[in-house]
N, C-alpha and C. Protein backbone atom coordinates (compact mmCIF):
# COMPACT_ATOMS: atom_id res chain seq x y z
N UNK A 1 -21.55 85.04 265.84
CA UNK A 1 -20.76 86.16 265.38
C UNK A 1 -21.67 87.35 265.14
N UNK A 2 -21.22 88.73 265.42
CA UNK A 2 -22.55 89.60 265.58
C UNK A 2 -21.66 90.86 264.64
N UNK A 3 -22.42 91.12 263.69
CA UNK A 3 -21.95 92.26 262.57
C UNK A 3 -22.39 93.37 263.26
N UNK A 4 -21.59 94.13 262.69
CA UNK A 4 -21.91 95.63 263.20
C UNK A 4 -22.06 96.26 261.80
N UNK A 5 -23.36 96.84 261.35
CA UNK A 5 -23.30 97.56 260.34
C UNK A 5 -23.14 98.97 260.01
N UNK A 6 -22.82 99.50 259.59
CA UNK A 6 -22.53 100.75 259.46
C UNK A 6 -23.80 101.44 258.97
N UNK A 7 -23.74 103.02 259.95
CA UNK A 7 -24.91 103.41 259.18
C UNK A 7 -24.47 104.03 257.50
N UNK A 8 -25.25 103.83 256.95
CA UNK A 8 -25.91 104.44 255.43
C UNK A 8 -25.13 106.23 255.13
N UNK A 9 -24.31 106.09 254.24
CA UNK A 9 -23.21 107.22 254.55
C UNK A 9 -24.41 108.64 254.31
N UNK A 10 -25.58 108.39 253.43
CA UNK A 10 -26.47 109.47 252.85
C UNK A 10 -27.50 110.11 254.48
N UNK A 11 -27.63 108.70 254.87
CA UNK A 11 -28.40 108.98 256.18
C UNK A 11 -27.32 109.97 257.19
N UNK A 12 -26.34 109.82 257.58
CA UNK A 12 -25.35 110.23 258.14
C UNK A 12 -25.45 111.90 258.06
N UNK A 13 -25.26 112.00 256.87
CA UNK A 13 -25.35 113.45 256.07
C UNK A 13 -26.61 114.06 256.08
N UNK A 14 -27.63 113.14 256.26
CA UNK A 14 -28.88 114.02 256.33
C UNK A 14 -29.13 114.49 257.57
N UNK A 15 -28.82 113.68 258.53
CA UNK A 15 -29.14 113.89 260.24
C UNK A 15 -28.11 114.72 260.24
N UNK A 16 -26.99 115.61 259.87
CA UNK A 16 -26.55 116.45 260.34
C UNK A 16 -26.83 117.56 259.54
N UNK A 17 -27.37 117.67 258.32
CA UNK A 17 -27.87 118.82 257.63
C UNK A 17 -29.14 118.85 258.27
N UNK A 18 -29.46 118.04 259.07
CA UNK A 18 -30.95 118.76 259.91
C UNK A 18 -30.23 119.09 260.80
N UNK A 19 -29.06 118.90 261.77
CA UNK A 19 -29.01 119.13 262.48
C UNK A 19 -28.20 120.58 262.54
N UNK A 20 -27.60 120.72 261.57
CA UNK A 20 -27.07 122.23 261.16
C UNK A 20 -28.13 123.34 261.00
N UNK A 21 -29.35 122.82 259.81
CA UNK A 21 -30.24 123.82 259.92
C UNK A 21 -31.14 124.19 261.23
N UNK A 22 -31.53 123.61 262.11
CA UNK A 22 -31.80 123.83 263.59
C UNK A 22 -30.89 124.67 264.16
N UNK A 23 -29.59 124.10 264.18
CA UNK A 23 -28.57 124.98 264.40
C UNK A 23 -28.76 126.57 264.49
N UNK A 24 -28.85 126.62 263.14
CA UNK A 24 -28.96 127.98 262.23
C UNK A 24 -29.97 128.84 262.88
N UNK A 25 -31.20 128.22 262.73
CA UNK A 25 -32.54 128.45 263.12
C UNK A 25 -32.12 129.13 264.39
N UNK A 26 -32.02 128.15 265.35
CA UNK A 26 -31.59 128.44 266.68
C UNK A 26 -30.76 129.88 267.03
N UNK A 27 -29.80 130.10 266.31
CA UNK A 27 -29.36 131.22 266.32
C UNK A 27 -29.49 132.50 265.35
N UNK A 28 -30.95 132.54 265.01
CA UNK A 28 -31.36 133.53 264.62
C UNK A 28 -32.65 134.08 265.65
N UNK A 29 -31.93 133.36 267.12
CA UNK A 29 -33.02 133.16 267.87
C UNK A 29 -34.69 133.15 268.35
N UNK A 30 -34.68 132.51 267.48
CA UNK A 30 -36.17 131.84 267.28
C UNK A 30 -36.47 130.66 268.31
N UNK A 31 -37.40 130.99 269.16
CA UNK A 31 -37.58 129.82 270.42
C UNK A 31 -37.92 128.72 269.81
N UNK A 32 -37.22 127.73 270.74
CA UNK A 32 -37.30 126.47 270.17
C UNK A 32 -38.67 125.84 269.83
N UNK A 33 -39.80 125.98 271.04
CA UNK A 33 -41.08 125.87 270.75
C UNK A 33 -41.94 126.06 269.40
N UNK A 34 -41.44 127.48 269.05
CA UNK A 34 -41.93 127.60 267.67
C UNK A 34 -41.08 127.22 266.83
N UNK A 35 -39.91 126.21 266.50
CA UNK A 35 -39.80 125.74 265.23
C UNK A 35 -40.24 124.84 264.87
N UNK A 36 -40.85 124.39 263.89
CA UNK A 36 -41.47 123.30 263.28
C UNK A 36 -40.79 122.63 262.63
N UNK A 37 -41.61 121.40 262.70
CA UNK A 37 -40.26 120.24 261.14
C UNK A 37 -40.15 120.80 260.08
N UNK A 38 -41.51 121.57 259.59
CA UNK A 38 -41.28 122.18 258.20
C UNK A 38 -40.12 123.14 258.22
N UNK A 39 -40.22 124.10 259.29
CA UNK A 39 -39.10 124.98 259.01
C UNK A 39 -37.94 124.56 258.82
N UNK A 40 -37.67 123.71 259.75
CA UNK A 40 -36.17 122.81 259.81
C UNK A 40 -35.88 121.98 258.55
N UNK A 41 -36.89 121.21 258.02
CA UNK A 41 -37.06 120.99 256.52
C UNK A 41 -36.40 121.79 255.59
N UNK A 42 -37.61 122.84 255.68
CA UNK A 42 -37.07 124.13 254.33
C UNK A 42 -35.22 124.73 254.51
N UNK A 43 -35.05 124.40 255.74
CA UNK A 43 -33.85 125.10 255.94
C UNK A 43 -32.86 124.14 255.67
N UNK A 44 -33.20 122.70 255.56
CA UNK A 44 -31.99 121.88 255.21
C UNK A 44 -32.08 121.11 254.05
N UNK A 45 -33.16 121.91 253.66
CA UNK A 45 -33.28 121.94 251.67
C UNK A 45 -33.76 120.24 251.87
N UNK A 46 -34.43 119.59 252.38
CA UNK A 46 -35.03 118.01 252.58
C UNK A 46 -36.36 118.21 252.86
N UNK A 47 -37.08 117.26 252.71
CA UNK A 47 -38.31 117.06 253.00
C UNK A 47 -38.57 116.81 254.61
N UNK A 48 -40.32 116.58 254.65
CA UNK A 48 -40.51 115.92 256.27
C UNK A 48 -40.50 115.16 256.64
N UNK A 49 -40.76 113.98 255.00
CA UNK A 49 -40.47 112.48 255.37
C UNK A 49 -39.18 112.14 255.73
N UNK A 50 -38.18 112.53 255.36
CA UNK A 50 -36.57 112.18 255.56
C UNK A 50 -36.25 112.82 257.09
N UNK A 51 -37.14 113.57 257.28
CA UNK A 51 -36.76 114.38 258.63
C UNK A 51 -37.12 112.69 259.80
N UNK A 52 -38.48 112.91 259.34
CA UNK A 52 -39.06 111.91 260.59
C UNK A 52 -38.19 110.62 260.24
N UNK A 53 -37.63 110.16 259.42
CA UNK A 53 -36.81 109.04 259.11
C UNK A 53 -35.59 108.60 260.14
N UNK A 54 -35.30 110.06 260.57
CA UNK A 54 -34.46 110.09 261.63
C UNK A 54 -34.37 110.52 263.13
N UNK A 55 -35.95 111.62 263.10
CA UNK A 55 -36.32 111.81 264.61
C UNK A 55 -37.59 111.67 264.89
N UNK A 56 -37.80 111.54 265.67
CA UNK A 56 -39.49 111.16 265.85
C UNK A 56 -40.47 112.71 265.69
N UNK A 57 -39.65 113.73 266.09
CA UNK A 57 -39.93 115.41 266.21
C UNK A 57 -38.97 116.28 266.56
N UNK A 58 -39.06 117.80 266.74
CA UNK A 58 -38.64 118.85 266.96
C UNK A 58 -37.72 118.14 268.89
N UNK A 59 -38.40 117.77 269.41
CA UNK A 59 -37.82 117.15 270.51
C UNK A 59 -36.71 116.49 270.35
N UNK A 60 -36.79 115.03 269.82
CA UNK A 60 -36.56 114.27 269.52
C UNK A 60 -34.71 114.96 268.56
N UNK A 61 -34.71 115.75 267.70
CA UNK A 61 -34.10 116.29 266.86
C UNK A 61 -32.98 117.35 268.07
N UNK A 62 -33.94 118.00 269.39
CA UNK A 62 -33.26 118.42 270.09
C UNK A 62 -32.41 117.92 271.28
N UNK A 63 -32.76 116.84 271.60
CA UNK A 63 -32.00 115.85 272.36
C UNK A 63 -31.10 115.25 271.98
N UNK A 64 -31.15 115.14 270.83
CA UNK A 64 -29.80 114.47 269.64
C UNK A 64 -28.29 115.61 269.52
N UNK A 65 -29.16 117.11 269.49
CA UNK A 65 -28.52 118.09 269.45
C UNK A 65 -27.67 118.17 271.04
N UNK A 66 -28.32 118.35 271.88
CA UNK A 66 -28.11 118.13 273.46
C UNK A 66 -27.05 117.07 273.81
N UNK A 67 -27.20 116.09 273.21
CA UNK A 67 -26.27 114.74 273.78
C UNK A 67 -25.50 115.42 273.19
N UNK A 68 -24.83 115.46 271.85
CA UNK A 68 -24.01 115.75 270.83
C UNK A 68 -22.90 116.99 270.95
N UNK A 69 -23.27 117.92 272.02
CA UNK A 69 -23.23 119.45 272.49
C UNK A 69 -22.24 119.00 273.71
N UNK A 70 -23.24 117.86 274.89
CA UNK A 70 -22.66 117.71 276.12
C UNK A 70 -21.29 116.63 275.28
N UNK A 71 -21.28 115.77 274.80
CA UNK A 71 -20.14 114.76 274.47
C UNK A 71 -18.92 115.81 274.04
N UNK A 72 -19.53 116.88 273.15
CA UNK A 72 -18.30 117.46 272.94
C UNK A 72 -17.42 118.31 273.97
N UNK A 73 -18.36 119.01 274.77
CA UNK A 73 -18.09 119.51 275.97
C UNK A 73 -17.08 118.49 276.90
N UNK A 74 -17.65 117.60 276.96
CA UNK A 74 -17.06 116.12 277.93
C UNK A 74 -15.87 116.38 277.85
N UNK A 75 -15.89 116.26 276.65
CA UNK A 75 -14.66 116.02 275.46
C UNK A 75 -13.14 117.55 275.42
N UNK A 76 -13.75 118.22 276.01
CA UNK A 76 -13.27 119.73 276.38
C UNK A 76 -12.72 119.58 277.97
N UNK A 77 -13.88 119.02 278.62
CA UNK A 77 -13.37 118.89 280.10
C UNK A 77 -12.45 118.24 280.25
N UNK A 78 -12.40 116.92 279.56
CA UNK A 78 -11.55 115.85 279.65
C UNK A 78 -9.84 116.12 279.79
N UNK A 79 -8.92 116.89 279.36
CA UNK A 79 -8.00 117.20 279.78
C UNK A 79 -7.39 117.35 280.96
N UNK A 80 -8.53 118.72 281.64
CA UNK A 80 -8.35 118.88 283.06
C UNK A 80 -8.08 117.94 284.04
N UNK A 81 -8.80 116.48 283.58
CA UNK A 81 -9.07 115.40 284.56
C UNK A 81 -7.60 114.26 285.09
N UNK A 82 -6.56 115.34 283.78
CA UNK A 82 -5.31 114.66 283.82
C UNK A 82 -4.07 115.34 284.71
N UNK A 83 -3.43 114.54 285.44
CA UNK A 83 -2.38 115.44 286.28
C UNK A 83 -1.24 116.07 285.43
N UNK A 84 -0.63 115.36 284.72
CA UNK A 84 0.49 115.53 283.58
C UNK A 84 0.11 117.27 282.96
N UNK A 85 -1.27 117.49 282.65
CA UNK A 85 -1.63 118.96 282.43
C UNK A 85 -1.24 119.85 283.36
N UNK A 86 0.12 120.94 282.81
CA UNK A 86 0.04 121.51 283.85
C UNK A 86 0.38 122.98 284.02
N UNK A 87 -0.75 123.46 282.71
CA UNK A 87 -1.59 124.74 282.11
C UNK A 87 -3.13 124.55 282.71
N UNK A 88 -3.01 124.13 284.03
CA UNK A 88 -5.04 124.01 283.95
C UNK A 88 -5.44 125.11 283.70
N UNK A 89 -4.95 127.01 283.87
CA UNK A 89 -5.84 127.57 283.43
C UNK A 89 -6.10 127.89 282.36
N UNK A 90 -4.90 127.21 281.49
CA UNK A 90 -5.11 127.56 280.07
C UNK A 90 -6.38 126.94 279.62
N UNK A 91 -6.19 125.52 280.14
CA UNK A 91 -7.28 124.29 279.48
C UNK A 91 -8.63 124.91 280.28
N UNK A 92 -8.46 125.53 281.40
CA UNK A 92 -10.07 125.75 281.68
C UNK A 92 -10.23 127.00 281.00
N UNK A 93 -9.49 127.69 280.28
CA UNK A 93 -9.45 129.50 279.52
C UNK A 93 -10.07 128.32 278.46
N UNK A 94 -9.63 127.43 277.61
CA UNK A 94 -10.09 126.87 276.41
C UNK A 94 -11.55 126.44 276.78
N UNK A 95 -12.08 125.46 277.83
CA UNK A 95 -13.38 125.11 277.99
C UNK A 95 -13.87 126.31 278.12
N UNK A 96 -13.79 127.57 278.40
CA UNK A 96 -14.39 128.65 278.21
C UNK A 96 -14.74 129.33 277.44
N UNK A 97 -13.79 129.38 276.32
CA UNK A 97 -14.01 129.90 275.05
C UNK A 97 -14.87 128.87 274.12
N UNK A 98 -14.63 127.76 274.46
CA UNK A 98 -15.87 126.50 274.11
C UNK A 98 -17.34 127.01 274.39
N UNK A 99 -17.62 127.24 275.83
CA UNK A 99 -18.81 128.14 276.47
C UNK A 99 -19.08 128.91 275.63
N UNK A 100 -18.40 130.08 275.48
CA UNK A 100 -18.88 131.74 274.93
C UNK A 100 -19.00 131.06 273.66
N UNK A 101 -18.52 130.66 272.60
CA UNK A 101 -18.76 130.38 271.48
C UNK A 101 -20.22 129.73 271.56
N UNK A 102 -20.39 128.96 272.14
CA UNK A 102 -21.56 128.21 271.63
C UNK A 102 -22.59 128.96 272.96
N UNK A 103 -22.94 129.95 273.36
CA UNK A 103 -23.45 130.66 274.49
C UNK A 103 -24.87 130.80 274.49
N UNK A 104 -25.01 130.86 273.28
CA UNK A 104 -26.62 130.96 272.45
C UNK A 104 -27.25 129.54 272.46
N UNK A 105 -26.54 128.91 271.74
CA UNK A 105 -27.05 127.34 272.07
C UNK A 105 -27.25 126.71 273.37
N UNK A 106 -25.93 127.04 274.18
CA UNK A 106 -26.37 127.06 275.42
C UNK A 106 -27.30 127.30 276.49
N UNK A 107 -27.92 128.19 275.96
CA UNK A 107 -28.98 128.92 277.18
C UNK A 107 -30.22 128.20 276.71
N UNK A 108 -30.22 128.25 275.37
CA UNK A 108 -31.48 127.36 274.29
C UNK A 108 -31.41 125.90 274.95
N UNK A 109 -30.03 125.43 275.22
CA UNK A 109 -30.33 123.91 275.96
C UNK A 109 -30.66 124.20 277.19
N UNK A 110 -30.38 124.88 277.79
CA UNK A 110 -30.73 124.81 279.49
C UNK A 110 -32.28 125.21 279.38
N UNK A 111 -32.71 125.99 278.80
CA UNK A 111 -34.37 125.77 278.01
C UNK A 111 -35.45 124.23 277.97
N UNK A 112 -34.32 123.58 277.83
CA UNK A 112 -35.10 122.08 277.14
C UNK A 112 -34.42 121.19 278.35
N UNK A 113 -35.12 120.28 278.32
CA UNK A 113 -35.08 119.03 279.60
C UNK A 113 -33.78 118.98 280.16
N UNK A 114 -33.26 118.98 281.32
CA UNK A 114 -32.18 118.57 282.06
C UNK A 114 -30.82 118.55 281.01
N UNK A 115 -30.75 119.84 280.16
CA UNK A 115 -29.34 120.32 280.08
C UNK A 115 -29.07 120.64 281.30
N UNK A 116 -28.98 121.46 282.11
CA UNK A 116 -28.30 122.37 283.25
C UNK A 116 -27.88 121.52 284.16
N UNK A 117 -28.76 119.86 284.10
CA UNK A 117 -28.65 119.13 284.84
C UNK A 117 -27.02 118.58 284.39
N UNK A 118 -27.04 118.49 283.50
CA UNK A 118 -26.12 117.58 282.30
C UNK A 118 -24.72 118.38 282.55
N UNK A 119 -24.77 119.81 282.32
CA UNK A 119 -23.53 120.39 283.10
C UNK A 119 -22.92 120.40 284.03
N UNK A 120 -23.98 120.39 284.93
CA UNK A 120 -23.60 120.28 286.74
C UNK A 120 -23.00 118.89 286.68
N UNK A 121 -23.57 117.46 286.31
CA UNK A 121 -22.33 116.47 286.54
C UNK A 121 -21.34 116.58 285.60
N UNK A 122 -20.88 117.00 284.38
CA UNK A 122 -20.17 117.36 283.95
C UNK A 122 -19.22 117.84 284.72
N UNK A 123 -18.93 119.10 285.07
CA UNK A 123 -18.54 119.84 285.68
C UNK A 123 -18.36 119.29 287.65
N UNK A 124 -19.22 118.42 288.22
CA UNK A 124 -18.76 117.55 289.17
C UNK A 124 -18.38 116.86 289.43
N UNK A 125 -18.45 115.89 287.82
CA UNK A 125 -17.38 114.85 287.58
C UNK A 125 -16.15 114.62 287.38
N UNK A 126 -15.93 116.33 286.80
CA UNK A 126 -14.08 117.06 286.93
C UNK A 126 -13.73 117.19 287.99
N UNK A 127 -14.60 117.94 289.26
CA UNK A 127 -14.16 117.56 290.37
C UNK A 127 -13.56 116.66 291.15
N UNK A 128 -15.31 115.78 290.81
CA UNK A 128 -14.61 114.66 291.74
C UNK A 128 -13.23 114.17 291.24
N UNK A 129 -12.84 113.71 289.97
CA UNK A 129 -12.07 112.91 289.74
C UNK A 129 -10.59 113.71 290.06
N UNK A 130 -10.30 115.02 289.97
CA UNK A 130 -9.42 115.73 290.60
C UNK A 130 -9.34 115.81 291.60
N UNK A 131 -9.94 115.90 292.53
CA UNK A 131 -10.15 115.48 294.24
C UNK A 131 -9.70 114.08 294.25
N UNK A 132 -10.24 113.17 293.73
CA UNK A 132 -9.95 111.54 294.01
C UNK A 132 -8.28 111.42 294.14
N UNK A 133 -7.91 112.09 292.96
CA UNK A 133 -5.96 111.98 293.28
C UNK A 133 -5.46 112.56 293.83
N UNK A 134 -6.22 113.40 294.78
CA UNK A 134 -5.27 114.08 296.05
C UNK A 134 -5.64 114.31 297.40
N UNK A 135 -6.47 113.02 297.02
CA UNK A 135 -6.77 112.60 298.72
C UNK A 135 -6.23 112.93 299.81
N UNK A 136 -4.94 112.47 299.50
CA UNK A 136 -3.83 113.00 300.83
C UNK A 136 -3.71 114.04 300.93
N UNK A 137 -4.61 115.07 299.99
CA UNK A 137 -3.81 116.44 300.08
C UNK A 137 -5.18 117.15 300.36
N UNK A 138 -6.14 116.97 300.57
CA UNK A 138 -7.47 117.99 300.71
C UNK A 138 -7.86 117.50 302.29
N UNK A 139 -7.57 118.42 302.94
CA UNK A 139 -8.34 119.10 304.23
C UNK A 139 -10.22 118.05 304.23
N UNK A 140 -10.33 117.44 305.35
CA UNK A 140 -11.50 117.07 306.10
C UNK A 140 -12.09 118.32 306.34
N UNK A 141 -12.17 119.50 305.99
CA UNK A 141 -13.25 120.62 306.01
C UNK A 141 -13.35 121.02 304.46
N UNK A 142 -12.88 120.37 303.72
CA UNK A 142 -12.93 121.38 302.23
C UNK A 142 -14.07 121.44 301.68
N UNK A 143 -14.61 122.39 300.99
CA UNK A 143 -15.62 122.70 300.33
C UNK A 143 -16.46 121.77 299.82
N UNK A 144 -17.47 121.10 300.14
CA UNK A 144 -18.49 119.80 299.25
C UNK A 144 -18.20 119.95 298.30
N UNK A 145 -17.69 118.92 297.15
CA UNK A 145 -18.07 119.16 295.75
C UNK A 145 -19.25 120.12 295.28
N UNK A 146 -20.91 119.36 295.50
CA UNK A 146 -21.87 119.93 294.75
C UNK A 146 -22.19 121.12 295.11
N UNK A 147 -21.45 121.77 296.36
CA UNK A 147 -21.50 123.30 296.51
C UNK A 147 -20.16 124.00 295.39
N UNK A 148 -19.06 123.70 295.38
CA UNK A 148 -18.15 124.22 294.31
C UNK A 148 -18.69 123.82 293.07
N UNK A 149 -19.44 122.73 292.79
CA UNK A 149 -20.34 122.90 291.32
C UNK A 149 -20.95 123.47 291.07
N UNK A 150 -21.98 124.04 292.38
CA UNK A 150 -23.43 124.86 292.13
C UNK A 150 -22.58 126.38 291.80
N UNK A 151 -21.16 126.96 292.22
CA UNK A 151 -21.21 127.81 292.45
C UNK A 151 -20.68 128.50 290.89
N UNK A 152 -19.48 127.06 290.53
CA UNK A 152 -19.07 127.42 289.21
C UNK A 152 -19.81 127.31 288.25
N UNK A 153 -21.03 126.57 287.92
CA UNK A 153 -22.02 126.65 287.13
C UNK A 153 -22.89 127.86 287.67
N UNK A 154 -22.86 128.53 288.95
CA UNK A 154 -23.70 129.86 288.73
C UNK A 154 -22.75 130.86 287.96
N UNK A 155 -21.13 130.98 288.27
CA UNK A 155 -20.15 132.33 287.62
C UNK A 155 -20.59 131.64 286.53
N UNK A 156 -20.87 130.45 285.53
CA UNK A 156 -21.10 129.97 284.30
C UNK A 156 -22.17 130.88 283.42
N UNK A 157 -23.31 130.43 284.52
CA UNK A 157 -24.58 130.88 283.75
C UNK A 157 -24.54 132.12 284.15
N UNK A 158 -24.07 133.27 285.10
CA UNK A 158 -24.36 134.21 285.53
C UNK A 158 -23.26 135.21 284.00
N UNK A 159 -22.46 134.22 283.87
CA UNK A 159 -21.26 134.93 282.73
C UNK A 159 -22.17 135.02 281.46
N UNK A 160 -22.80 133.80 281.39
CA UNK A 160 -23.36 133.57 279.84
C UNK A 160 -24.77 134.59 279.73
N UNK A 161 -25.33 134.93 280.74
CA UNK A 161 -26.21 135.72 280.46
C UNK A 161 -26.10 137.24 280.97
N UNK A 162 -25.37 137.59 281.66
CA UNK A 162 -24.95 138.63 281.93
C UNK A 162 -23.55 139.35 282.20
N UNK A 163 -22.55 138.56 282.23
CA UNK A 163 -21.28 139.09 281.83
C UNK A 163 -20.70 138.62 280.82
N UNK A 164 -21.24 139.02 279.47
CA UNK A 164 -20.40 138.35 278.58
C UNK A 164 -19.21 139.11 277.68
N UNK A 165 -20.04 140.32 278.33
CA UNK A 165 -18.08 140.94 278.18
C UNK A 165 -17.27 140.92 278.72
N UNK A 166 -16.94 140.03 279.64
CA UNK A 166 -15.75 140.03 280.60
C UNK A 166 -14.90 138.72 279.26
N UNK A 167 -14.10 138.28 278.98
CA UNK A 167 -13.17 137.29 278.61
C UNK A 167 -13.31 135.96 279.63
N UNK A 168 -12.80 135.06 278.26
CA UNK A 168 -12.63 133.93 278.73
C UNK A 168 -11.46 134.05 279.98
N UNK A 169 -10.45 134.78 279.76
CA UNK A 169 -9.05 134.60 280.76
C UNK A 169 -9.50 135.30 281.70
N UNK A 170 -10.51 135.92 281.65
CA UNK A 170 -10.75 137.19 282.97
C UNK A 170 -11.44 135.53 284.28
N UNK A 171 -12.47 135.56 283.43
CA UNK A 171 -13.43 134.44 284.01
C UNK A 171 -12.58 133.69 284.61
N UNK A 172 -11.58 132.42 283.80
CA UNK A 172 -10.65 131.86 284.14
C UNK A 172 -9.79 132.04 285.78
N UNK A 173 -9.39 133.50 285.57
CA UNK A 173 -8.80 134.04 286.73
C UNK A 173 -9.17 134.46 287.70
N UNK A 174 -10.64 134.95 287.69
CA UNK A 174 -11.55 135.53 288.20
C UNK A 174 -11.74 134.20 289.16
N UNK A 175 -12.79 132.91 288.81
CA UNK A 175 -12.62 131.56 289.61
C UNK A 175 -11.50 130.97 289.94
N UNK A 176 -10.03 131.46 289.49
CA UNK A 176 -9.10 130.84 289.88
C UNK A 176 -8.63 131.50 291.64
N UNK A 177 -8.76 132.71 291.66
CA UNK A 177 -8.47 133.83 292.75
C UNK A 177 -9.93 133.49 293.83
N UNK A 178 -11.45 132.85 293.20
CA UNK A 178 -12.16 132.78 294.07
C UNK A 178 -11.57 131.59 294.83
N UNK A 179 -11.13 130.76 293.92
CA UNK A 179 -10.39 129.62 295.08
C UNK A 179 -8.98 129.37 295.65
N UNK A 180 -8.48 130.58 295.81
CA UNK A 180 -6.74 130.74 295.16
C UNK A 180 -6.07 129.77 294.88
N UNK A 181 -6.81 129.07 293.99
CA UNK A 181 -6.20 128.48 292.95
C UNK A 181 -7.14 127.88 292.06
N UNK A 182 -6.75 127.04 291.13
CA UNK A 182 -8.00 126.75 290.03
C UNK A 182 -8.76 125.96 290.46
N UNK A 183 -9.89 126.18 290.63
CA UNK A 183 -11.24 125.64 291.25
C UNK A 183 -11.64 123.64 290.96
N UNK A 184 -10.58 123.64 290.30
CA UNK A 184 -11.12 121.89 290.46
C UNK A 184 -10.14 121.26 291.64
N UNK A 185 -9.36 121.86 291.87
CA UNK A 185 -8.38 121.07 293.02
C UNK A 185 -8.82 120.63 293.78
């Protein structure tokens, strides 16, 4: 018989008050390189021993952040992947406003190890699985997936760092008209 224990409700609370003050840090944009445990420490009112208790380092602390970022994202895409939805541009206007909100963090992950990577299947994995149910219906010439990924993760990153005054619904419509119709079909 194999127990599953629960983690420690205090530990719980500490790994995310580090992970808030990084947060913070992060968007007072301060490169990730130069933050230290201490800073991240002082900022989540804990020591360094309790820090390392839970990450090995500043790395370590950012990969936690990274997984945690993409799951929720997942978690955003995940609608689209359903046929019964049938507002996709609303739900892709919402994964967008998901984007711009967190836009800063964003660029800070594509900074650090194979975020950008982490989007692109994200974002190819909506594909594919929207393609998979309409087999019968997509053309033997249609667009490769990982070229309609490369292209919507470039309007992505090209939005997040240089058009970020355009709107989520502009964007939305903007890739919906590049494919006349919404780009995961």
């Amino acid at each position: 018989m194999s127990i599953t224990r629960k983690e420690d409700p205090r530990a719980v609370r500490s790994k995310q008050t580090f992970k808030k003050a990084m947060l913070s840090i992060l968007n007072e944009e301060a490169p990730p390189h130069q933050i230290t445990v201490q800073r991240i420490a002082d900022r989540a009112e804990l020591n360094r021993a309790t820090f390392y208790l839970h990450f090995q380092d500043v790395d370590d602390l950012m990969d936690q952040i990274s997984n945690d970022f993409f799951d929720e994202l997942s978690n955003k895409l995940n609608p689209l992947t359903h046929d019964e939805i049938k507002e996709d541009r609303e739900q892709f206007t919402l994964f967008l406003d998901h984007i711009y909100t967190n836009r800063r963090l964003i660029s800070v992950l594509f900074e650090h190890k194979g975020s950008e990577t982490k989007l692109f299947v994200l974002i190819r994995n909506l594909i594919e699985a929207r393609r998979n149910k309409k087999l019968d219906l997509i053309p033997t010439n249609y667009v490769s997936i990982d070229i309609l990924t490369s292209s919507i993760l470039g309007v992505l990153t090209w939005w997040m760092k240089d058009g970020i005054n355009f709107s989520s619904e502009y964007i939305a419509n903007q890739v919906a008209l590049l494919y006349k119709r919404l780009p995961f079909e």
